[in-house]
C-alpha atoms as a PDB file:
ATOM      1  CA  UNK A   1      20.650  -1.027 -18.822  1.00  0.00           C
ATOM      2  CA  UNK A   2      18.668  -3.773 -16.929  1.00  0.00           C
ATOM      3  CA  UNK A   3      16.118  -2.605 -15.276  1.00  0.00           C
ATOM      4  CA  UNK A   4      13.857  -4.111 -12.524  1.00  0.00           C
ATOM      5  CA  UNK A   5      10.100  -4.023 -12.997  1.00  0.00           C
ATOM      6  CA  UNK A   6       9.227  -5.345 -10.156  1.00  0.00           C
ATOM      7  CA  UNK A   7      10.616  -1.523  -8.374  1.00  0.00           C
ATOM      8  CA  UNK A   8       8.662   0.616 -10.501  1.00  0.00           C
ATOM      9  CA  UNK A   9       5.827  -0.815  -8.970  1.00  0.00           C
ATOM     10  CA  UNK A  10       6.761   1.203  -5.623  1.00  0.00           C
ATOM     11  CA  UNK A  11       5.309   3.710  -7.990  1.00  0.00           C
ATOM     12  CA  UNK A  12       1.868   2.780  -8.133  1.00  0.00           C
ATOM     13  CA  UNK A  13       2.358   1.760  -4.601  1.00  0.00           C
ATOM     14  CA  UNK A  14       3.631   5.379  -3.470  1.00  0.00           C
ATOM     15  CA  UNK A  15       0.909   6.817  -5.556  1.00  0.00           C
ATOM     16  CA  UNK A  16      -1.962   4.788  -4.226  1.00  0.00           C
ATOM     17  CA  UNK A  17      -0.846   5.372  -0.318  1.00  0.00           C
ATOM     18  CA  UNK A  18      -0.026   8.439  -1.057  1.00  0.00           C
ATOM     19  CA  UNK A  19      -3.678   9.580  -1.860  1.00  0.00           C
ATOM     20  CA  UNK A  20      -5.514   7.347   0.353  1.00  0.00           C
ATOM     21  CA  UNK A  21      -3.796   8.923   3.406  1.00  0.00           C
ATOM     22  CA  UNK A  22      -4.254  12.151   1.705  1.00  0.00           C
ATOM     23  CA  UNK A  23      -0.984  13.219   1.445  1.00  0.00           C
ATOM     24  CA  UNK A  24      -1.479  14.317  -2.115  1.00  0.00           C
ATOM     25  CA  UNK A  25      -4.787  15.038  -3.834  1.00  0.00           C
ATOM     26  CA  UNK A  26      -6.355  12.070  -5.131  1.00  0.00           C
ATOM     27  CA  UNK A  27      -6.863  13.572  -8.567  1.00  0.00           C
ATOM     28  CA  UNK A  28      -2.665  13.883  -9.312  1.00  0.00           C
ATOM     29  CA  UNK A  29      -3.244  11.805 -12.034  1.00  0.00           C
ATOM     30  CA  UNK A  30      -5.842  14.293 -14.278  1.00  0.00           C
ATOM     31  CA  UNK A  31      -7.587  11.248 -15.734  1.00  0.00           C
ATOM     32  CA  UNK A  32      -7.976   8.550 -12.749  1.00  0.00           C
ATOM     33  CA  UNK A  33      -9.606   9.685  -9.263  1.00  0.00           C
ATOM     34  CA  UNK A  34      -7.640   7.313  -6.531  1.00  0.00           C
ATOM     35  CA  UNK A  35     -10.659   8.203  -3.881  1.00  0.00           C
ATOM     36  CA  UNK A  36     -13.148   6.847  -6.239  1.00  0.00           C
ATOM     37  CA  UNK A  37     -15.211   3.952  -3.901  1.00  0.00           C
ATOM     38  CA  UNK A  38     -15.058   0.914  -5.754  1.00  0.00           C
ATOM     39  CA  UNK A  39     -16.422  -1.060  -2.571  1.00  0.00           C
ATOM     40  CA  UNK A  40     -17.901  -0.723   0.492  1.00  0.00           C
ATOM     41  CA  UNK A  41     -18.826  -2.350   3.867  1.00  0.00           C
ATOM     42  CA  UNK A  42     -19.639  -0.306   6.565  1.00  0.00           C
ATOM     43  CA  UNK A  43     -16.795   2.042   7.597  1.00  0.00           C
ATOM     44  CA  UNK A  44     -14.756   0.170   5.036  1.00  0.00           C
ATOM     45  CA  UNK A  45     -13.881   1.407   1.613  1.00  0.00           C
ATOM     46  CA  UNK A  46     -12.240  -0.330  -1.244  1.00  0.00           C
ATOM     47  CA  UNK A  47     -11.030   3.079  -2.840  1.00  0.00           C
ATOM     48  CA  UNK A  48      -9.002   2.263  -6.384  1.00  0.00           C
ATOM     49  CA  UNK A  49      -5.872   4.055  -4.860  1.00  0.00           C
ATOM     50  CA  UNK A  50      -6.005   1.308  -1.842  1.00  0.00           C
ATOM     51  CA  UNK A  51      -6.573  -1.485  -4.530  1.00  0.00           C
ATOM     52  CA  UNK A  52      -3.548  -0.399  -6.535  1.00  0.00           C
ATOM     53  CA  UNK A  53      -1.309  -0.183  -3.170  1.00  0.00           C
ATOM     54  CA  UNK A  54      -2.495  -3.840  -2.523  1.00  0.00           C
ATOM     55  CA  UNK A  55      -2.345  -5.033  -5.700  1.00  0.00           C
ATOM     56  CA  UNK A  56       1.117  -3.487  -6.219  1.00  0.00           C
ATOM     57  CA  UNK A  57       2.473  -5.306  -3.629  1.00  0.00           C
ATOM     58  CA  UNK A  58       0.576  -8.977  -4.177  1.00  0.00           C
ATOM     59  CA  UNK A  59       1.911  -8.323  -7.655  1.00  0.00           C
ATOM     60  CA  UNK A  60       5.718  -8.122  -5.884  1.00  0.00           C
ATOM     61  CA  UNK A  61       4.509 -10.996  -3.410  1.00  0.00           C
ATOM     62  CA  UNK A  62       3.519 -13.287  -6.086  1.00  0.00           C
ATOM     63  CA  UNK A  63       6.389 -12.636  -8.364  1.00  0.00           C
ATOM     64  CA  UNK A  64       9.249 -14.695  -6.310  1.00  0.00           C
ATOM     65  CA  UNK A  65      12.737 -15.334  -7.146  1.00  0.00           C
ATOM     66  CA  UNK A  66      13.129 -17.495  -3.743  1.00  0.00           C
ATOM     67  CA  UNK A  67      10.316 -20.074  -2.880  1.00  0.00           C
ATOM     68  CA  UNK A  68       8.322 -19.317   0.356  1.00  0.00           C
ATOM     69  CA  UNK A  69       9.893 -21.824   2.327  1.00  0.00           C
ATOM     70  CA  UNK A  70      13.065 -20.134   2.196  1.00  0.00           C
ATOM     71  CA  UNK A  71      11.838 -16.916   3.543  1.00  0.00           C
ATOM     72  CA  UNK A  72       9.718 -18.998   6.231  1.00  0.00           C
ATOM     73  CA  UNK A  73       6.931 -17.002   6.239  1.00  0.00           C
ATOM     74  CA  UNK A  74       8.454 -13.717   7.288  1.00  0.00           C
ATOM     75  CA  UNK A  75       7.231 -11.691   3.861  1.00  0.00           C
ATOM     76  CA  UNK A  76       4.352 -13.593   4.263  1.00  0.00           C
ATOM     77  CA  UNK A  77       3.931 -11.431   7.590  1.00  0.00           C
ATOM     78  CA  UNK A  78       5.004  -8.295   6.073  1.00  0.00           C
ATOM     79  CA  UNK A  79       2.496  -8.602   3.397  1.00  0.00           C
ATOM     80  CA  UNK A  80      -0.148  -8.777   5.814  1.00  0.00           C
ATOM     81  CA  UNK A  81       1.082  -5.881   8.093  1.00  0.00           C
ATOM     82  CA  UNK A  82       1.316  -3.836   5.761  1.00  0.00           C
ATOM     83  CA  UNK A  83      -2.294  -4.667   3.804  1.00  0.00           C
ATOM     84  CA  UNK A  84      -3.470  -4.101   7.692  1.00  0.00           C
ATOM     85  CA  UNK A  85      -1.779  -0.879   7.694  1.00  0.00           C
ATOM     86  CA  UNK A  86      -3.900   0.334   4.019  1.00  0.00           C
ATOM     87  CA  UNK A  87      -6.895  -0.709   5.148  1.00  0.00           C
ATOM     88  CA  UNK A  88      -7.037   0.093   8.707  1.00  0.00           C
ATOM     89  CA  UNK A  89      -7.851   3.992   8.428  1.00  0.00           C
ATOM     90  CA  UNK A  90     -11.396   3.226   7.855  1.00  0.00           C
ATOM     91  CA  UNK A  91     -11.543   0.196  10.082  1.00  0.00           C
ATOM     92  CA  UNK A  92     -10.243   2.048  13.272  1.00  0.00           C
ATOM     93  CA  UNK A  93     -11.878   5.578  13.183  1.00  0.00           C
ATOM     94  CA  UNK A  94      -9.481   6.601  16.155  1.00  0.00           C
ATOM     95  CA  UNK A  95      -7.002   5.473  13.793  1.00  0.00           C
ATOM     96  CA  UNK A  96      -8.195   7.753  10.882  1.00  0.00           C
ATOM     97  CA  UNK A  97      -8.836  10.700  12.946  1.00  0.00           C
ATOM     98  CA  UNK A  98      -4.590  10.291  13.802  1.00  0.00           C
ATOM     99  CA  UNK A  99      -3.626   9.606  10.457  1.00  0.00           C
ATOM    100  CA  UNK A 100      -5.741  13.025   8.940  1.00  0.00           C
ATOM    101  CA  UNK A 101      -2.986  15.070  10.328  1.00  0.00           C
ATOM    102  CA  UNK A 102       0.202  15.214   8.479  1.00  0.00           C
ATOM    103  CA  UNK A 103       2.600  14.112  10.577  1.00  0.00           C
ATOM    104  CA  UNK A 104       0.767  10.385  11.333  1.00  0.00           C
ATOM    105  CA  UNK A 105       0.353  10.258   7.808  1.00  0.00           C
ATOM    106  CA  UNK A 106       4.249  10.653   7.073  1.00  0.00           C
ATOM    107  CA  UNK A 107       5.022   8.160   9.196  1.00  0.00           C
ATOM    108  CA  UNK A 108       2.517   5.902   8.401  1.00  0.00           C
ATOM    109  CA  UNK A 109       3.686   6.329   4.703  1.00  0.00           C
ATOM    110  CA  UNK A 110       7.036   5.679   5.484  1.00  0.00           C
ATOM    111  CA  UNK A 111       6.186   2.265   7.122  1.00  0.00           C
ATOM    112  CA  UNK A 112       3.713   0.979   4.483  1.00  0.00           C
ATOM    113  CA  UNK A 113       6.505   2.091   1.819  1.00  0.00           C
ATOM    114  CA  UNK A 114       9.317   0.228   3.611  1.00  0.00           C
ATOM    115  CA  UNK A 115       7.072  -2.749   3.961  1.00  0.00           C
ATOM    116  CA  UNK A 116       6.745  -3.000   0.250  1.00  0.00           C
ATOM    117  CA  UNK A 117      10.372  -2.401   0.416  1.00  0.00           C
ATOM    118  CA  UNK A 118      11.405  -4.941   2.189  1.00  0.00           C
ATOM    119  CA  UNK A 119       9.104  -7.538   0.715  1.00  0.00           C
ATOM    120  CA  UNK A 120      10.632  -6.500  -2.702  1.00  0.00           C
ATOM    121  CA  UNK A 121      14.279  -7.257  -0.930  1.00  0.00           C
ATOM    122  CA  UNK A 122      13.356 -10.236   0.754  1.00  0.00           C
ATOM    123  CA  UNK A 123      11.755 -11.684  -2.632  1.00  0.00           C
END
């Protein structure tokens, strides 16, 4: 059975959005606290399950089967957009207030998740 690493990392992904947009509680995970504030600026928060969405999907960015020039940038974009999209909650508080109800936060979900998605496929 061969299995892909690079796709369990949706996991951690999945996990990470999950709690930030509090879909599920950030304590799933008995021993780690995904709303624990690792950094902050302002309205901004670097919260450790918004690192591990990031870093999930810089860690699928960076490990390429294609070189970038094939792709011409276009992962590069989705990479961005959807970084944007994890971060942006606290940025935009108009943008928070939406995303606190449960329907905004399913969608939003869905998009960040198919953005990893499809930077995984395009890779």
């Amino acid at each position: 059975m061969d299995v892909d690493w690079e796709m369990l990392l949706i996991v951690v992904f999945s996990w990470g959005t999950a709690t930030s947009l509090g879909i599920v509680e950030s304590t799933v995970i008995p021993i780690i606290d995904a709303g624990d504030v690792i950094w902050e600026l302002g309205n901004a928060s670097i919260t450790l399950g918004r690192l591990a969405s990031i870093g999930s999907l810089l860690a699928v960015f960076l490990h390429r089967d294609a070189p970038l020039s094939d792709t011409k940038g276009i992962d590069l974009w989705i990479v961005y957009a959807t970084i944007g999209l994890v971060l942006a909650p606290p940025l935009f508080p108009a943008f928070a207030d939406t995303l606190a109800q449960m329907p905004a936060a399913l969608i939003a979900f869905t998009v960040q998740s198919t953005g990893f998605l499809l930077v995984s496929y395009i890779n």
